[in-house]
PDB file of N, CA and C in Angstrom:
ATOM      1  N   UNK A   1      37.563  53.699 -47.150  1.00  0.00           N
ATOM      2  CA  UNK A   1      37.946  52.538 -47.926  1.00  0.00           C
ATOM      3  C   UNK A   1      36.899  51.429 -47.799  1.00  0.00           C
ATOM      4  N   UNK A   2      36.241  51.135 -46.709  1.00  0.00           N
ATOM      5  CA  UNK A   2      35.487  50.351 -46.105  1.00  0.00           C
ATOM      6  C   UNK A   2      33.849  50.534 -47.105  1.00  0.00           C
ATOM      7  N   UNK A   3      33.521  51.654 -47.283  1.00  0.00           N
ATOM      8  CA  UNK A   3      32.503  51.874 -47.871  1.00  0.00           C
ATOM      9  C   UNK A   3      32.930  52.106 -49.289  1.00  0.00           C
ATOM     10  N   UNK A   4      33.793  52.431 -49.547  1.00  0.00           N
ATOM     11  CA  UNK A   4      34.092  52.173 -51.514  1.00  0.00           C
ATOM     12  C   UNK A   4      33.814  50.476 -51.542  1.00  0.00           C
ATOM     13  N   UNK A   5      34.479  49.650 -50.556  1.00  0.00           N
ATOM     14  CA  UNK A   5      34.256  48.383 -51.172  1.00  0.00           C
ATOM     15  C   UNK A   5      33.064  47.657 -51.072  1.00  0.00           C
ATOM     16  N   UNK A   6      32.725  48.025 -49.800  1.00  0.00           N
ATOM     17  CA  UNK A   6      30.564  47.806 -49.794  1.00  0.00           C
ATOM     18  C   UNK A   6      30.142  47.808 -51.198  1.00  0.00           C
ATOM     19  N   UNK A   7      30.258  49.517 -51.247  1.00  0.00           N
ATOM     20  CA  UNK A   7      29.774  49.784 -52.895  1.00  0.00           C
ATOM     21  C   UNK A   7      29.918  48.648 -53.909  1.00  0.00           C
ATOM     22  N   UNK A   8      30.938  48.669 -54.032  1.00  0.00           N
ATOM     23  CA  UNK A   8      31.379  47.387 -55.255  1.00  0.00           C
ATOM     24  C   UNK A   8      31.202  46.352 -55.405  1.00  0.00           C
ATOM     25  N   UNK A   9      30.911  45.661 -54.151  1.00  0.00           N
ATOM     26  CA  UNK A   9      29.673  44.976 -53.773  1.00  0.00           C
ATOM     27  C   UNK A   9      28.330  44.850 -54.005  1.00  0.00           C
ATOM     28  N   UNK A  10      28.027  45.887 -53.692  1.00  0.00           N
ATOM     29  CA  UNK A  10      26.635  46.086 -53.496  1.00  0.00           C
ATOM     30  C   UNK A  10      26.197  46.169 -55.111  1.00  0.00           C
ATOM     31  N   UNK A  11      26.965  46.590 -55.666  1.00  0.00           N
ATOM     32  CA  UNK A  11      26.607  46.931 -57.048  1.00  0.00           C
ATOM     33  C   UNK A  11      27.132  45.618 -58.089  1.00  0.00           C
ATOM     34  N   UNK A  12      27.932  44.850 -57.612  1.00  0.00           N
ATOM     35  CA  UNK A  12      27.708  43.048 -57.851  1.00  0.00           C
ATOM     36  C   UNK A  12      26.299  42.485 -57.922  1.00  0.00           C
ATOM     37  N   UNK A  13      25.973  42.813 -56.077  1.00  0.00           N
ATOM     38  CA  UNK A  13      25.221  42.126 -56.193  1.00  0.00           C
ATOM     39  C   UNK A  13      23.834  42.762 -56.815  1.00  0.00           C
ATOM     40  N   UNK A  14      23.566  43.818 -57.290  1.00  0.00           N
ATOM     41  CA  UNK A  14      22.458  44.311 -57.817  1.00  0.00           C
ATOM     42  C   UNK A  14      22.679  44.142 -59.186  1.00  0.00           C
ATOM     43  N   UNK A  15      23.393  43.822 -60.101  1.00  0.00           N
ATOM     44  CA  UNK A  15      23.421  43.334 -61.110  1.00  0.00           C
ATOM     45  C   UNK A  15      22.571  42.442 -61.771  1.00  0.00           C
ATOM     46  N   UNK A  16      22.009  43.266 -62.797  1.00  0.00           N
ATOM     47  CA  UNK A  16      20.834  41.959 -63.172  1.00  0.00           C
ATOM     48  C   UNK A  16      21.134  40.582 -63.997  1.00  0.00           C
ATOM     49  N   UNK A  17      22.901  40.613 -63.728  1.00  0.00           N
ATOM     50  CA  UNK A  17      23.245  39.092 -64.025  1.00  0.00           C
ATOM     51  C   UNK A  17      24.091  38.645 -62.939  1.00  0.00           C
ATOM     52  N   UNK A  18      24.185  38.998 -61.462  1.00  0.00           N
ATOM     53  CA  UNK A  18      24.913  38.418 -60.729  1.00  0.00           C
ATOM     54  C   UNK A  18      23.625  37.170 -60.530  1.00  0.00           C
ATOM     55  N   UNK A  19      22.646  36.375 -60.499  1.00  0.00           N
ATOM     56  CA  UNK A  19      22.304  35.075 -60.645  1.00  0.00           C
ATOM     57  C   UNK A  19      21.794  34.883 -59.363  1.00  0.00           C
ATOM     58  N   UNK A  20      21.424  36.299 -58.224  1.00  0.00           N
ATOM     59  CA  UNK A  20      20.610  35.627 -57.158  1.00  0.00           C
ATOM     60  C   UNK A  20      18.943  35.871 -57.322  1.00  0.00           C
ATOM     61  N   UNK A  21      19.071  35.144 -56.602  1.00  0.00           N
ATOM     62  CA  UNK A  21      16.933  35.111 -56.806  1.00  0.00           C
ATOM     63  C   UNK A  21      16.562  36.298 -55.516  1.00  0.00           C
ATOM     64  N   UNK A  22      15.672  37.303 -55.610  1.00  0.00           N
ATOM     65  CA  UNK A  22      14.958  37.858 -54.547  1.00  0.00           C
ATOM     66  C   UNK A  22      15.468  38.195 -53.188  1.00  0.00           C
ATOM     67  N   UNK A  23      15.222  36.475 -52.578  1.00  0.00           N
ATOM     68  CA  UNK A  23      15.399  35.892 -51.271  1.00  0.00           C
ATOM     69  C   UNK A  23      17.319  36.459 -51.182  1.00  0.00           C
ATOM     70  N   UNK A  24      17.864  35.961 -51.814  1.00  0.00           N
ATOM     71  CA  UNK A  24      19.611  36.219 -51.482  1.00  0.00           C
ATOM     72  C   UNK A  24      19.714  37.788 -52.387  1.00  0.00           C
ATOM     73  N   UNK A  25      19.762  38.000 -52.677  1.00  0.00           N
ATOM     74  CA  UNK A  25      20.138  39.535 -53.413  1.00  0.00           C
ATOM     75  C   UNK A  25      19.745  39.874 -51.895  1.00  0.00           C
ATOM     76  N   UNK A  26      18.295  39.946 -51.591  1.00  0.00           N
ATOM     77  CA  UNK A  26      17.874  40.647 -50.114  1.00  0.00           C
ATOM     78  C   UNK A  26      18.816  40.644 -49.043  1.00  0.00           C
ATOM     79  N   UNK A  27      18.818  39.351 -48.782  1.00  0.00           N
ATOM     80  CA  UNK A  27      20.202  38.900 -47.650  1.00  0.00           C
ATOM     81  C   UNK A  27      21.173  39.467 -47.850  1.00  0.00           C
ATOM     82  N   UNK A  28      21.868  39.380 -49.156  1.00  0.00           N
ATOM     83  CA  UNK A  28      23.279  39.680 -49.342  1.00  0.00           C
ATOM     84  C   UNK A  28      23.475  41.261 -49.045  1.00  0.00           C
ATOM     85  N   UNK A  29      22.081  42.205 -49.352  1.00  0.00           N
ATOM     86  CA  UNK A  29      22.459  42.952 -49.042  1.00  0.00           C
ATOM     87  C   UNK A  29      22.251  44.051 -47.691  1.00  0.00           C
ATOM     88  N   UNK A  30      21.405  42.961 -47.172  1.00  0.00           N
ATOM     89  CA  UNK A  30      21.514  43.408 -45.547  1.00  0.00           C
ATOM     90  C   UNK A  30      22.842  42.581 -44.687  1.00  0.00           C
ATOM     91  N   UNK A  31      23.451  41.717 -44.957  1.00  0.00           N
ATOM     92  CA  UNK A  31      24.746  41.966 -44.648  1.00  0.00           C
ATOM     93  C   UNK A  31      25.375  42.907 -44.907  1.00  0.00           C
ATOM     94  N   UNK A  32      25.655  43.467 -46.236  1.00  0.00           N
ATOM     95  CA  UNK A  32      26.441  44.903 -46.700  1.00  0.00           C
ATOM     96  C   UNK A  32      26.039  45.851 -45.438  1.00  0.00           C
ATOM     97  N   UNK A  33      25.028  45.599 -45.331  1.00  0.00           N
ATOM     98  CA  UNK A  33      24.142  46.964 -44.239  1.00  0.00           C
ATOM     99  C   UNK A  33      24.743  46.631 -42.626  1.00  0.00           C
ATOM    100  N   UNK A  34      24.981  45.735 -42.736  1.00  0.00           N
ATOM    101  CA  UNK A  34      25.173  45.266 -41.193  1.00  0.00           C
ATOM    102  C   UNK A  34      27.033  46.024 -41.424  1.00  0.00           C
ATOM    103  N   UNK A  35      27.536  45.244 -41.920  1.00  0.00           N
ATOM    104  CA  UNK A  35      28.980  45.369 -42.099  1.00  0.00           C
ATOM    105  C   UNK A  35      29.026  47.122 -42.231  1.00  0.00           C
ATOM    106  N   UNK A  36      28.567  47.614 -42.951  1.00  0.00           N
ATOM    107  CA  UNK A  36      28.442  48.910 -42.841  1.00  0.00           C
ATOM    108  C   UNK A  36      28.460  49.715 -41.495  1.00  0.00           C
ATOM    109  N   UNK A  37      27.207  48.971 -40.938  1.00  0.00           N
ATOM    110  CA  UNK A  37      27.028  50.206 -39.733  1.00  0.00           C
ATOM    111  C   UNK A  37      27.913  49.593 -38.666  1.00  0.00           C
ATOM    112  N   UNK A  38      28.151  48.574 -38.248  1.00  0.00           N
ATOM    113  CA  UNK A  38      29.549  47.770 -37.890  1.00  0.00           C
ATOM    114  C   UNK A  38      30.755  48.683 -37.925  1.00  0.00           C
ATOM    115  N   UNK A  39      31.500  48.628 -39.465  1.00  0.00           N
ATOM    116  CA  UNK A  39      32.045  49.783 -39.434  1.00  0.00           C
ATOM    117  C   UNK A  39      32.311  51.181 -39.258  1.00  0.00           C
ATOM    118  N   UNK A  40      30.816  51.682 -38.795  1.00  0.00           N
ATOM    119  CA  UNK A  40      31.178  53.117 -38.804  1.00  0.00           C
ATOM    120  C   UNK A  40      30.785  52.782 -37.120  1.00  0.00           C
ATOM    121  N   UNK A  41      30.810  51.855 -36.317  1.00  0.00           N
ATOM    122  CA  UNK A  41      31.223  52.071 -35.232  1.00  0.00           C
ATOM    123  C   UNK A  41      32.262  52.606 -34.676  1.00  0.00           C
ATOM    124  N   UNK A  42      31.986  53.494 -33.575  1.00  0.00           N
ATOM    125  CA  UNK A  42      33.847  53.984 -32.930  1.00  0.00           C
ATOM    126  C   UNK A  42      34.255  52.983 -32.176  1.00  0.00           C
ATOM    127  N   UNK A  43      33.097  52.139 -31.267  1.00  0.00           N
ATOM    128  CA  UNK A  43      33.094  51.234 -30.000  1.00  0.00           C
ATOM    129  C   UNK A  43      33.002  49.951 -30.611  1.00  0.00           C
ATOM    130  N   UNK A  44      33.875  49.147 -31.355  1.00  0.00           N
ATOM    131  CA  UNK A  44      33.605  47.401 -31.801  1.00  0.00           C
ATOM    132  C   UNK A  44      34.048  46.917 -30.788  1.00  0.00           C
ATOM    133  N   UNK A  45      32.400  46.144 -29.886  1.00  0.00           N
ATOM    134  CA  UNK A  45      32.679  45.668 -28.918  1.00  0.00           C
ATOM    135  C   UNK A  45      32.821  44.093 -29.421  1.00  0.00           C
ATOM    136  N   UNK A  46      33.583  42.919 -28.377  1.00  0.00           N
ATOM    137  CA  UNK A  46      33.763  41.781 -29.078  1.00  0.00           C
ATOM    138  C   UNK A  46      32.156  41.146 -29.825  1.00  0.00           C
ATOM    139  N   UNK A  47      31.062  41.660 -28.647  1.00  0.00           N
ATOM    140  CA  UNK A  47      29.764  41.230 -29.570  1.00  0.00           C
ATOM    141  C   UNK A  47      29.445  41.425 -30.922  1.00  0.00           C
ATOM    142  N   UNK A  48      29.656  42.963 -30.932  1.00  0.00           N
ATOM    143  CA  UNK A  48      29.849  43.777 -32.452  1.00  0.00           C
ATOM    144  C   UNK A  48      30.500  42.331 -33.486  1.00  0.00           C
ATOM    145  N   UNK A  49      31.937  42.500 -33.005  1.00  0.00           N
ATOM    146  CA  UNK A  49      32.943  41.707 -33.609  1.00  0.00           C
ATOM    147  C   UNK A  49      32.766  40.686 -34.260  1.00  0.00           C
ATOM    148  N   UNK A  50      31.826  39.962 -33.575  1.00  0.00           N
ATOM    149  CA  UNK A  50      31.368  38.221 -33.959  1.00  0.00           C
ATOM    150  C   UNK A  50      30.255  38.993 -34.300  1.00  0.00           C
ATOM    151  N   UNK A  51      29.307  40.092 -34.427  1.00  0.00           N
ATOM    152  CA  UNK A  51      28.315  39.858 -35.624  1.00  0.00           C
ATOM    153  C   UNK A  51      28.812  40.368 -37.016  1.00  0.00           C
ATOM    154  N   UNK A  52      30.135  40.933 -37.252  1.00  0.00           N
ATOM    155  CA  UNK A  52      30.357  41.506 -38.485  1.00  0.00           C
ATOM    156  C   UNK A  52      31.176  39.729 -39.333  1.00  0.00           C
ATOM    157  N   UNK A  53      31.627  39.429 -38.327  1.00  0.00           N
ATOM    158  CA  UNK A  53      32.148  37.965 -38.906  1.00  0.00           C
ATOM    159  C   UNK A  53      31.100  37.159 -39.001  1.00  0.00           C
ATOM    160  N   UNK A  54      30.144  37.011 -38.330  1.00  0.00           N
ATOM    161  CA  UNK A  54      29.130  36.116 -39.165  1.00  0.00           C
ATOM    162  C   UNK A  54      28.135  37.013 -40.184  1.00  0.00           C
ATOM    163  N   UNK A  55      28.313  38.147 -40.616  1.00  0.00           N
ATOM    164  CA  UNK A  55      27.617  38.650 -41.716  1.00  0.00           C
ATOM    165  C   UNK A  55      28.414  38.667 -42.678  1.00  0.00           C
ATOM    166  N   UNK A  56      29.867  38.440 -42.659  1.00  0.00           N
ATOM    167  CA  UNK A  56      30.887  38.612 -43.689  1.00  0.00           C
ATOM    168  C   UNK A  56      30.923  36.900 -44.140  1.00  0.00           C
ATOM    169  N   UNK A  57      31.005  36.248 -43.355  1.00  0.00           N
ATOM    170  CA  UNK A  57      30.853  34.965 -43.981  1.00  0.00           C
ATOM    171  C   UNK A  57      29.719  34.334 -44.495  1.00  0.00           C
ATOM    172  N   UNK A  58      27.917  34.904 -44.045  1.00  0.00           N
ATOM    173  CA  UNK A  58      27.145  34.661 -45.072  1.00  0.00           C
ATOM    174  C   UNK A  58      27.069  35.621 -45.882  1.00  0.00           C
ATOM    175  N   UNK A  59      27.762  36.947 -45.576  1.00  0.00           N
ATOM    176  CA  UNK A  59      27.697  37.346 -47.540  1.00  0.00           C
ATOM    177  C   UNK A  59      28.292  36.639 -48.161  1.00  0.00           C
ATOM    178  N   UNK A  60      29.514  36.197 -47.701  1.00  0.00           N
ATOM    179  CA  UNK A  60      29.757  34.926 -49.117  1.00  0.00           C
ATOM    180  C   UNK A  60      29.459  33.933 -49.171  1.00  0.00           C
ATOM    181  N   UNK A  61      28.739  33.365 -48.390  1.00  0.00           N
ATOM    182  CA  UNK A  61      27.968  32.150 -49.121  1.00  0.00           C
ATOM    183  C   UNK A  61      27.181  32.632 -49.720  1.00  0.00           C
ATOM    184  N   UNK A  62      26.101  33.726 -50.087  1.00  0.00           N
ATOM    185  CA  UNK A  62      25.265  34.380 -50.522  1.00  0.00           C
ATOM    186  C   UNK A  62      25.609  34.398 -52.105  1.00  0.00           C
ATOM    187  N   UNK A  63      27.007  35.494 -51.900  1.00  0.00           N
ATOM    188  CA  UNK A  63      27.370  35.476 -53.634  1.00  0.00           C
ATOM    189  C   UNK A  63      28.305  34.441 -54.241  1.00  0.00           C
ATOM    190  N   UNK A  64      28.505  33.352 -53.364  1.00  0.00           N
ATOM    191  CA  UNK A  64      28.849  32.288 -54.256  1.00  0.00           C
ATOM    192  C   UNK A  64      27.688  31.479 -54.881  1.00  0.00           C
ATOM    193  N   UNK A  65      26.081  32.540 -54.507  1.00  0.00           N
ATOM    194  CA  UNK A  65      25.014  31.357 -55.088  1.00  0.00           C
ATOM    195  C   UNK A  65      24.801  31.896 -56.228  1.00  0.00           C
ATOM    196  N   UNK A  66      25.312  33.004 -56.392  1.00  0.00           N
ATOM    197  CA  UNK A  66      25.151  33.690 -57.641  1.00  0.00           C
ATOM    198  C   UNK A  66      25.869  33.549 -58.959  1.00  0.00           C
ATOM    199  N   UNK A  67      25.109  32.644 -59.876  1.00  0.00           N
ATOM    200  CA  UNK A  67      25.781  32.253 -61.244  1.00  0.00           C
ATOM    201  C   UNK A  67      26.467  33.135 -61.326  1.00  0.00           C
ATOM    202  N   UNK A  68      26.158  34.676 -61.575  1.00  0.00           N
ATOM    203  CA  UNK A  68      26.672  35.457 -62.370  1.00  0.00           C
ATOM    204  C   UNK A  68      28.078  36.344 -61.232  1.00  0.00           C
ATOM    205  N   UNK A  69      27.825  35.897 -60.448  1.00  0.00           N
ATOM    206  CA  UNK A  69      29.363  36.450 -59.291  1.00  0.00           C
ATOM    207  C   UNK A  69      30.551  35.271 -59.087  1.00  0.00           C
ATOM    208  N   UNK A  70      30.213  34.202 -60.266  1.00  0.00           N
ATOM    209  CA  UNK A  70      31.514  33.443 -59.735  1.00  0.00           C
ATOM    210  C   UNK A  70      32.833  33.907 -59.998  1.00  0.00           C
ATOM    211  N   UNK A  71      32.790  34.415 -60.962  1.00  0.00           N
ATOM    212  CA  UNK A  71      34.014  35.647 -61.495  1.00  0.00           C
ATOM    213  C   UNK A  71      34.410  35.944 -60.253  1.00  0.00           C
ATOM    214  N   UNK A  72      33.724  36.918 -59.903  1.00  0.00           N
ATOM    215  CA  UNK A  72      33.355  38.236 -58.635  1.00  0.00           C
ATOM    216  C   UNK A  72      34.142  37.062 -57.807  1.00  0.00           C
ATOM    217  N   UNK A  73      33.196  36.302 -57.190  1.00  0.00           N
ATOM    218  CA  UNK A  73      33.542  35.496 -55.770  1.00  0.00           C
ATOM    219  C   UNK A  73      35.067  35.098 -55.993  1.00  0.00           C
ATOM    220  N   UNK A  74      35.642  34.519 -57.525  1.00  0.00           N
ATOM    221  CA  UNK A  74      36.765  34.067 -57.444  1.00  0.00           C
ATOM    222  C   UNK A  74      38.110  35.506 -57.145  1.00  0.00           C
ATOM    223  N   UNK A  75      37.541  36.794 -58.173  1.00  0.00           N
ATOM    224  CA  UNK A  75      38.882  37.215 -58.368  1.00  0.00           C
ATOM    225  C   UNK A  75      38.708  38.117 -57.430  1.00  0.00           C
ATOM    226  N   UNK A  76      37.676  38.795 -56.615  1.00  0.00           N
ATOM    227  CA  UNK A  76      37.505  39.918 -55.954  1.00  0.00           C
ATOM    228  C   UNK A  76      37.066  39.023 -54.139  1.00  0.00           C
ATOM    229  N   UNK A  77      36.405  38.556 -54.115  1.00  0.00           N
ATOM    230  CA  UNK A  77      36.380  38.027 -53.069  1.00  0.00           C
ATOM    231  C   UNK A  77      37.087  37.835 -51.368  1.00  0.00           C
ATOM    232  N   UNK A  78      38.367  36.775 -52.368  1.00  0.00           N
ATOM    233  CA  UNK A  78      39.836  36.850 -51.158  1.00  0.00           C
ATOM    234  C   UNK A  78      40.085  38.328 -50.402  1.00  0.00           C
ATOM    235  N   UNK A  79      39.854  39.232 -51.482  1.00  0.00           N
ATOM    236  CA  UNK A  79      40.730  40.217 -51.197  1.00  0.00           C
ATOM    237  C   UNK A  79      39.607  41.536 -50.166  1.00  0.00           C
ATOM    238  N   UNK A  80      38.380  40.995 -50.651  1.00  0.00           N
ATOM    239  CA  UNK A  80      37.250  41.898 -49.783  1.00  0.00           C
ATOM    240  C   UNK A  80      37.241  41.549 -48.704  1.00  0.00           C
ATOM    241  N   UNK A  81      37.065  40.098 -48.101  1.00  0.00           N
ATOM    242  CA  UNK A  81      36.869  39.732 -47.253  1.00  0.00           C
ATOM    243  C   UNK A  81      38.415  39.716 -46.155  1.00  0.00           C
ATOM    244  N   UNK A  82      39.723  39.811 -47.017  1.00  0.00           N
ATOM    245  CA  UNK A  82      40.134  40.455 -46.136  1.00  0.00           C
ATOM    246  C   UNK A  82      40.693  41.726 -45.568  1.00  0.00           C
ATOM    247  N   UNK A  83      40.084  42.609 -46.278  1.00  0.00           N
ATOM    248  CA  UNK A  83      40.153  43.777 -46.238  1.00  0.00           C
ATOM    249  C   UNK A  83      39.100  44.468 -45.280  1.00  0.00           C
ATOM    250  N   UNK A  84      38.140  43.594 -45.596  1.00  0.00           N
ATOM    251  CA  UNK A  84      37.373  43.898 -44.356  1.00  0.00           C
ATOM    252  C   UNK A  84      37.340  43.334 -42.856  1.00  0.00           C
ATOM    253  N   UNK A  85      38.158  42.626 -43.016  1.00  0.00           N
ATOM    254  CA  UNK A  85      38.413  41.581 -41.476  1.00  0.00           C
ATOM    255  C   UNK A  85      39.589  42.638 -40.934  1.00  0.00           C
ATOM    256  N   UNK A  86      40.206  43.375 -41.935  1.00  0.00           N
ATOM    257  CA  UNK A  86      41.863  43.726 -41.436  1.00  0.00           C
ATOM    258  C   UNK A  86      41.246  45.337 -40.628  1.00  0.00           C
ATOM    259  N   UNK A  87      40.007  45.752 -41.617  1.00  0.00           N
ATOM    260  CA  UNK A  87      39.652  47.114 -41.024  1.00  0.00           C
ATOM    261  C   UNK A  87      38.795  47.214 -39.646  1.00  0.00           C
ATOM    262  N   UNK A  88      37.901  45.998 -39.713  1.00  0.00           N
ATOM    263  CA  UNK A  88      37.108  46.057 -38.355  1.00  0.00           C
ATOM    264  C   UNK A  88      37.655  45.378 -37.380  1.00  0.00           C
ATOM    265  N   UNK A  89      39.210  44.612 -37.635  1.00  0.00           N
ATOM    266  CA  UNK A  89      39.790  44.136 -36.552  1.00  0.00           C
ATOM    267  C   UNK A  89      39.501  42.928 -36.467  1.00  0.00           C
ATOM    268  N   UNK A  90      38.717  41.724 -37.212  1.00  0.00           N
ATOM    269  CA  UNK A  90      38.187  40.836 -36.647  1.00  0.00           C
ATOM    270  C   UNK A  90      39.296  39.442 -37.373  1.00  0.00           C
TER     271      UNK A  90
END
């Protein structure tokens, strides 16, 4: 479940109208990458823990810079971010 929603993500943010420049498309999607391998941990140690929460909260500052993800950020957003807090425990 965790990696279907990466995906859907990831493919937001590669959109050649989600509205980030270079610099954040890049970022946004080495968070995805972090959160990823995060998740396919067996061992989330509390360190782990606090780095998947601070990569989950600058991916969204990331795609709220994106003209073209305000949609995204508004209607899909709430529900990623806690879907992913509920799966890695954090």
């Amino acid at each position: 479940a965790l990696t279907d929603l990466l995906k859907q993500v990831k493919t937001a943010i590669d959109s050649p109208t989600a509205g980030l420049d270079e610099k954040h498309k890049n970022r946004a999607l080495k968070y995805l990458a972090e959160l990823g391998k995060i998740g396919g941990e067996s061992d989330r140690t509390p360190d782990l823990l606090e780095k998947a929460d601070e990569a989950l909260e600058n991916l969204e500052g990331v795609i709220k810079k994106g003209t073209g993800l305000v949609e995204f950020a508004e209607k899909h957003l709430p529900t990623f971010t806690a879907t992913v807090r509920g799966v890695l425990g954090i």
